[in-house]
C-alpha atoms as a PDB file:
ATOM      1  CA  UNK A   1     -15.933   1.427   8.125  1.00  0.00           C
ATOM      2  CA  UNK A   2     -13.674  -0.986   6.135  1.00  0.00           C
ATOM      3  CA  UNK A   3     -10.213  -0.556   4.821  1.00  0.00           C
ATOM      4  CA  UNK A   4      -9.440   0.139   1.368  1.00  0.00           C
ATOM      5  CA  UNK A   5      -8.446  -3.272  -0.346  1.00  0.00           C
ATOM      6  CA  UNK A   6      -5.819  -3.741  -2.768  1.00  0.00           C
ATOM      7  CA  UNK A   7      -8.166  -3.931  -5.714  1.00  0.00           C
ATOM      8  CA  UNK A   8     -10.089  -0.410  -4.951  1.00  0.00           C
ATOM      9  CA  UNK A   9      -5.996   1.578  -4.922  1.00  0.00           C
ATOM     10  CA  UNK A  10      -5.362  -0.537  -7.583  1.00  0.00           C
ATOM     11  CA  UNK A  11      -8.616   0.961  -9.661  1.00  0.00           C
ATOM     12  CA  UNK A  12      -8.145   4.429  -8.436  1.00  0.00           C
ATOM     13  CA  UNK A  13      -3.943   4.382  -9.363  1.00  0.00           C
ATOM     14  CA  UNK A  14      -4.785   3.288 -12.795  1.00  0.00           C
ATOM     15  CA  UNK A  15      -7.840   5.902 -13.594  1.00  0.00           C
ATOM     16  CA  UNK A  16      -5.500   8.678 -12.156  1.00  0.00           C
ATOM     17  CA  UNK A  17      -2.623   7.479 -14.559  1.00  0.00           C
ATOM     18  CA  UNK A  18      -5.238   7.366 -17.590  1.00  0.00           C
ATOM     19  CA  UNK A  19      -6.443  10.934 -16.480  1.00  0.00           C
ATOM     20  CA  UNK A  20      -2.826  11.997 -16.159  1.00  0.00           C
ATOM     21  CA  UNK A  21      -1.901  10.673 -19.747  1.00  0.00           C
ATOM     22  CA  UNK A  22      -4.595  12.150 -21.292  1.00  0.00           C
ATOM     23  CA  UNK A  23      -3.737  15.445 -19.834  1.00  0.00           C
ATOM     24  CA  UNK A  24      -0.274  14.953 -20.788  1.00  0.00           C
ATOM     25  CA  UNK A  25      -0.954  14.326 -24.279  1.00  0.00           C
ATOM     26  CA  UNK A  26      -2.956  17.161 -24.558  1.00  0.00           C
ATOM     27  CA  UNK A  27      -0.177  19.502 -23.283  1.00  0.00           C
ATOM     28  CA  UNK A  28       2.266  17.748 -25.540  1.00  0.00           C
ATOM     29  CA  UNK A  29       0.411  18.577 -28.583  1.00  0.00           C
ATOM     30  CA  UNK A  30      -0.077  22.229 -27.626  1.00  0.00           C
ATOM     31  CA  UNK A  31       3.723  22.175 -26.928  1.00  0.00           C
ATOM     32  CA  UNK A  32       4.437  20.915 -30.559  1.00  0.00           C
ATOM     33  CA  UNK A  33       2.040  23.422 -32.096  1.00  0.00           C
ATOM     34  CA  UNK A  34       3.889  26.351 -30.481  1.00  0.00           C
ATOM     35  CA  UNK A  35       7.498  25.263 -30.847  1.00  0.00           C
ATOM     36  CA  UNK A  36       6.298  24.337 -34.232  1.00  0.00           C
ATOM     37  CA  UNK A  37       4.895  27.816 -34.682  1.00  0.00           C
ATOM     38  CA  UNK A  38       8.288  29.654 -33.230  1.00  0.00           C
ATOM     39  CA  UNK A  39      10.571  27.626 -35.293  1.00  0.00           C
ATOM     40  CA  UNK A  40       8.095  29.030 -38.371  1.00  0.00           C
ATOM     41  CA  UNK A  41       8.688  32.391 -37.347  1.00  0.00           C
ATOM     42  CA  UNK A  42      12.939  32.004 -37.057  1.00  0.00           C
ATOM     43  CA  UNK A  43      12.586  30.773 -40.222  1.00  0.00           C
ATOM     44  CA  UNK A  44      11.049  33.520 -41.730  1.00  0.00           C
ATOM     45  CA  UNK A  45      13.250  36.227 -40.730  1.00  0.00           C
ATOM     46  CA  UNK A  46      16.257  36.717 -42.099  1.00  0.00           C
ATOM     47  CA  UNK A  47      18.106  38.184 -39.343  1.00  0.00           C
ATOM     48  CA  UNK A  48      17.426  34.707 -37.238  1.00  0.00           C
ATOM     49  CA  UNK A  49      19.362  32.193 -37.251  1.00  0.00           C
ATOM     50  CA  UNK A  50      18.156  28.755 -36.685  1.00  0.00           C
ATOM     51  CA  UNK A  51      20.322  28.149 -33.268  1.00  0.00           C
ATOM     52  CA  UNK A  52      18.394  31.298 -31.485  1.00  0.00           C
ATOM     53  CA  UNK A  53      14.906  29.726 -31.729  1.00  0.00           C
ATOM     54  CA  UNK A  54      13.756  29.608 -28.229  1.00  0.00           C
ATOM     55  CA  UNK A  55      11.829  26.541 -28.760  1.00  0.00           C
ATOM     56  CA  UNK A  56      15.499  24.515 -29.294  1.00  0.00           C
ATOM     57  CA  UNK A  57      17.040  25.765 -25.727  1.00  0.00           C
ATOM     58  CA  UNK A  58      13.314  24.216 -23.925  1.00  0.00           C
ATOM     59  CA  UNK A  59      13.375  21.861 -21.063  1.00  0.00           C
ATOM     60  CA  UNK A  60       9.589  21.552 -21.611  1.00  0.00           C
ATOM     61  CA  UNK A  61       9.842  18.249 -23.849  1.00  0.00           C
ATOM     62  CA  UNK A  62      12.059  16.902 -21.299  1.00  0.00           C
ATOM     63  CA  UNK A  63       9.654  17.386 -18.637  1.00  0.00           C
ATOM     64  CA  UNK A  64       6.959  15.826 -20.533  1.00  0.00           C
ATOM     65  CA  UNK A  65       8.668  13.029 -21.020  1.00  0.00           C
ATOM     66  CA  UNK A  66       9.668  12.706 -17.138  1.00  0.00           C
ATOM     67  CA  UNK A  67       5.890  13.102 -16.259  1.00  0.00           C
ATOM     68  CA  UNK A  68       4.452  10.725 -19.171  1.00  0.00           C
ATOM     69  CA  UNK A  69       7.355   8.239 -17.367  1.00  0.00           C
ATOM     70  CA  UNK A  70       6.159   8.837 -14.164  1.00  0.00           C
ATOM     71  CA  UNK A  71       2.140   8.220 -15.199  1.00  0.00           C
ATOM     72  CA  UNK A  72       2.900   4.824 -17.214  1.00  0.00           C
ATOM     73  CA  UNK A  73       4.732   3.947 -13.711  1.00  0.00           C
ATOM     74  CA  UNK A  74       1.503   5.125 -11.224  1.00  0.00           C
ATOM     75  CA  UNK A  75      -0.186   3.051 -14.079  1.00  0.00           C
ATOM     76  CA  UNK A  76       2.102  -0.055 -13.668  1.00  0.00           C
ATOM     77  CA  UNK A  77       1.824   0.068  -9.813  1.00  0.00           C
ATOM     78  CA  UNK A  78      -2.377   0.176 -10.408  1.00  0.00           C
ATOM     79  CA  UNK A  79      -2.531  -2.630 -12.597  1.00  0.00           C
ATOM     80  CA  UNK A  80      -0.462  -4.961 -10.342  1.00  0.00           C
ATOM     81  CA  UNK A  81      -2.001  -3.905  -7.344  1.00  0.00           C
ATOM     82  CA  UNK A  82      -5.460  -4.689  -9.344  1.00  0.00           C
ATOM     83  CA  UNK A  83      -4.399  -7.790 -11.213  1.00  0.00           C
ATOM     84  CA  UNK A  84      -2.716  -8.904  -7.681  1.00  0.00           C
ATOM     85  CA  UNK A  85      -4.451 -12.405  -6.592  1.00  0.00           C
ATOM     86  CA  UNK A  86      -6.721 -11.982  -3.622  1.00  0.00           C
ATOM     87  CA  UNK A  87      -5.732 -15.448  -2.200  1.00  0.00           C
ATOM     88  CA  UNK A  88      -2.870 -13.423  -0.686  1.00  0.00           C
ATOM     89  CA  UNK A  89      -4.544 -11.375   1.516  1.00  0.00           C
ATOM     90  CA  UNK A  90      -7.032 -14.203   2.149  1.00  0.00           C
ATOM     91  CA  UNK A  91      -3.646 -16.207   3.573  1.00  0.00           C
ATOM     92  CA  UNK A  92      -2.739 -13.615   5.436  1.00  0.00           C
ATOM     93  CA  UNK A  93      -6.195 -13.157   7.283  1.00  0.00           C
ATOM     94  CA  UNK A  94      -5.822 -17.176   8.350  1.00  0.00           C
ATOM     95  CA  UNK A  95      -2.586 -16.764   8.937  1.00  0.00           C
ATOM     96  CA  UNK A  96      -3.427 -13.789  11.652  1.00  0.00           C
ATOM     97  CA  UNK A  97      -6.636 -15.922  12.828  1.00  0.00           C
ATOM     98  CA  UNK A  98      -4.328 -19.107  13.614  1.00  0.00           C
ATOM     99  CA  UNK A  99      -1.529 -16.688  15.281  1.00  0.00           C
ATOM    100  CA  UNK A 100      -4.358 -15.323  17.765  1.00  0.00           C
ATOM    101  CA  UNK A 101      -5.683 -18.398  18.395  1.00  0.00           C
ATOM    102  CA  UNK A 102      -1.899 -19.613  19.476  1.00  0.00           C
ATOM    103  CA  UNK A 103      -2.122 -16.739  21.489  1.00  0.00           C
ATOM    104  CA  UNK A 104      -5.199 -17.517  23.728  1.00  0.00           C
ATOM    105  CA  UNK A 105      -3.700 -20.541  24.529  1.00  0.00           C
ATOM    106  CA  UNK A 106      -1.144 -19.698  26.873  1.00  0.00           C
ATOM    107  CA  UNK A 107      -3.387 -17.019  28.798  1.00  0.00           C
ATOM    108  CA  UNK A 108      -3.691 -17.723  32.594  1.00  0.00           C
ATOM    109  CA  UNK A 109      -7.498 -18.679  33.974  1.00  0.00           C
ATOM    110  CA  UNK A 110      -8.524 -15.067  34.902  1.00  0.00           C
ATOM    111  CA  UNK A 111      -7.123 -14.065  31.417  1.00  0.00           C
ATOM    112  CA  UNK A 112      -9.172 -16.685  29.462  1.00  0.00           C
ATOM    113  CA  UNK A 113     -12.437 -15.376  31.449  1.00  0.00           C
ATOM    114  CA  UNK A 114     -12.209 -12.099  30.562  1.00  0.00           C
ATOM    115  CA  UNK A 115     -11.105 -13.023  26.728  1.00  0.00           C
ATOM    116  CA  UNK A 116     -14.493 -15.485  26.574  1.00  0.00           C
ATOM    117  CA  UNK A 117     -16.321 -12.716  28.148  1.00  0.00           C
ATOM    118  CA  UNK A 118     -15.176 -10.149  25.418  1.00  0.00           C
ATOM    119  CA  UNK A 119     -15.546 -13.021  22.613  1.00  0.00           C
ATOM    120  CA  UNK A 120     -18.886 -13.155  23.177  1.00  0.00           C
ATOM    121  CA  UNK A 121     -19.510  -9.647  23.179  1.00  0.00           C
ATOM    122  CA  UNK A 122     -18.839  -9.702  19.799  1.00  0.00           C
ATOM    123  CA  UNK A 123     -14.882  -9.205  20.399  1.00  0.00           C
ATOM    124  CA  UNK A 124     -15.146  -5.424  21.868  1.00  0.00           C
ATOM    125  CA  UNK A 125     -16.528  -4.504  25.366  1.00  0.00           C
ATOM    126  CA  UNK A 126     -16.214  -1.380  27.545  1.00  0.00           C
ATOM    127  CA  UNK A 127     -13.734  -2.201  30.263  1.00  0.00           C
ATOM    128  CA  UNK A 128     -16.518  -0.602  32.859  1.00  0.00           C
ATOM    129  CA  UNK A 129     -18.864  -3.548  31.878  1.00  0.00           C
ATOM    130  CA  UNK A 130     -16.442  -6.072  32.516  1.00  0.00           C
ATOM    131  CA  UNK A 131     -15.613  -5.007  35.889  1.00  0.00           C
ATOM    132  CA  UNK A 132     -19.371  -5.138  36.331  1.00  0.00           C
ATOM    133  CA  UNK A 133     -19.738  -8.603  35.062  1.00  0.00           C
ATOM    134  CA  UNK A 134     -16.525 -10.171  36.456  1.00  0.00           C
ATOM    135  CA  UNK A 135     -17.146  -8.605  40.242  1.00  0.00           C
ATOM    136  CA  UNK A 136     -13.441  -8.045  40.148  1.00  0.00           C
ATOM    137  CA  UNK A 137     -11.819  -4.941  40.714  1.00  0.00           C
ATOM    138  CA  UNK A 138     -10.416  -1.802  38.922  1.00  0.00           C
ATOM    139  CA  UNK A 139      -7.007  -2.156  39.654  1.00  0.00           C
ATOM    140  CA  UNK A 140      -7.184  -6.063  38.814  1.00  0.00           C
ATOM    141  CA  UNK A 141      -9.155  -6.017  35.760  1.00  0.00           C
ATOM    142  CA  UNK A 142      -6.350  -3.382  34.611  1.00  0.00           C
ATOM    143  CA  UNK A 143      -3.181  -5.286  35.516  1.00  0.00           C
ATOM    144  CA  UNK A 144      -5.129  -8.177  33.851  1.00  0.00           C
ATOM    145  CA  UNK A 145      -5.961  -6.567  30.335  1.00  0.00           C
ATOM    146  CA  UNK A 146      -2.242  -4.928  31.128  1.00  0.00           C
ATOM    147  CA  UNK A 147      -0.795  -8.640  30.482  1.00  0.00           C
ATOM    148  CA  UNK A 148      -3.465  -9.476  27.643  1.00  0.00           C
ATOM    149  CA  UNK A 149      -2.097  -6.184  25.879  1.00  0.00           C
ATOM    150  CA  UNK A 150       1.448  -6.975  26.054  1.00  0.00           C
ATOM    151  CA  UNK A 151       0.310 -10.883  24.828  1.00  0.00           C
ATOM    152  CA  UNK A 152      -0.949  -8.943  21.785  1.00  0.00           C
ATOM    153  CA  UNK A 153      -4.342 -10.780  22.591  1.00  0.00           C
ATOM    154  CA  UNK A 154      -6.320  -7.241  22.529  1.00  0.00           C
ATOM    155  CA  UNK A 155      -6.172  -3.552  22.753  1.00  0.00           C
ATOM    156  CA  UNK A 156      -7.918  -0.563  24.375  1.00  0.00           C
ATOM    157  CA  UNK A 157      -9.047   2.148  23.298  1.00  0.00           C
ATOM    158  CA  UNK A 158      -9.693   5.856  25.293  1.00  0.00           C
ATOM    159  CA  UNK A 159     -13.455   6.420  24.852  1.00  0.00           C
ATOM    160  CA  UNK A 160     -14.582   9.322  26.987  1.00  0.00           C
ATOM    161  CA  UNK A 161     -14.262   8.606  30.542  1.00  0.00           C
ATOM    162  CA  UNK A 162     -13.567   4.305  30.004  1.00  0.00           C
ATOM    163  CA  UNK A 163     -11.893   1.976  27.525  1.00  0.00           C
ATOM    164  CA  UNK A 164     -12.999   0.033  25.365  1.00  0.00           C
ATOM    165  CA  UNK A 165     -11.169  -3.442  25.193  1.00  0.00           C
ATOM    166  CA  UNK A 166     -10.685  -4.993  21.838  1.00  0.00           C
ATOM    167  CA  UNK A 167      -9.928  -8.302  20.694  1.00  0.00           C
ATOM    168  CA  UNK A 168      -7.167  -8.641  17.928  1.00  0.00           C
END
């Protein structure tokens, strides 16, 4: 299962902001009608004066006008996440492949068998199967993955009763 990428928030920000504007404009409309409507009626009667319609001492236009501020924001941050150049993240991902490769090269000889081993497992392996395949024992397979770990070179995972060992 992959992450989310930049682009796919990026798509979902700005169809939630369009949803949210559209929503907003439709209770901003209904808002006019009825403080429209209530200054109408103030007018009308001649006991009222013009400073007691209820629709003047509102907080509801100000509130619209915070959440129509807050959607064109969510729909700023949507567009620039989706407009945002890929060739970032694409120089990040080599920049993260060249760091691990610096990496492998300072691991001892027993550290750079079990790293090949897991390599060509397709980078993940249970650490049951490597003691298997490396003949070597629990506790030293354990103190060995123990210094890969801290390296940063891979990481385990708790699966059921083993680990599974990870390259990074």
């Amino acid at each position: 299962m992959s992450s989310p990428n930049h682009k796919s928030i990026g798509s979902l920000l700005v169809a939630f902001a369009i949803i949210l504007l559209f929503v907003l404009i439709i209770v901003k409309i209904n808002t006019d009608k009825e403080e429209a409507f209530l200054c109408s009626v103030v007018e009308a009667s001649p006991t009222l004066d013009m400073e007691e319609c209820p629709a003047h001492d509102s907080y509801t236009s100000w509130l619209v006008l915070a959440a129509f501020a807050v959607s064109f924001l969510v729909l700023g941050a949507g567009l620039y996440l989706l407009l945002l150049p890929i060739k970032k993240e694409q120089q990040e991902q080599k920049e993260s492949a060249a760091a691990r490769q610096a990496d492998v090269s300072k691991l001892a000889e027993e550290e750079l068998n079990l790293y090949n081993k897991i390599k060509l497992n397709q980078g993940s392996m249970y650490q049951s199967d490597l003691i298997k395949e490396t003949g070597l024992s629990k506790v030293k397979i354990s103190r060995i993955l123990d210094k890969m770990e801290g390296k940063g070179v891979l990481e385990r995972k708790r699966r059921g009763m083993t680990n599974i060992v990870v390259l990074r």
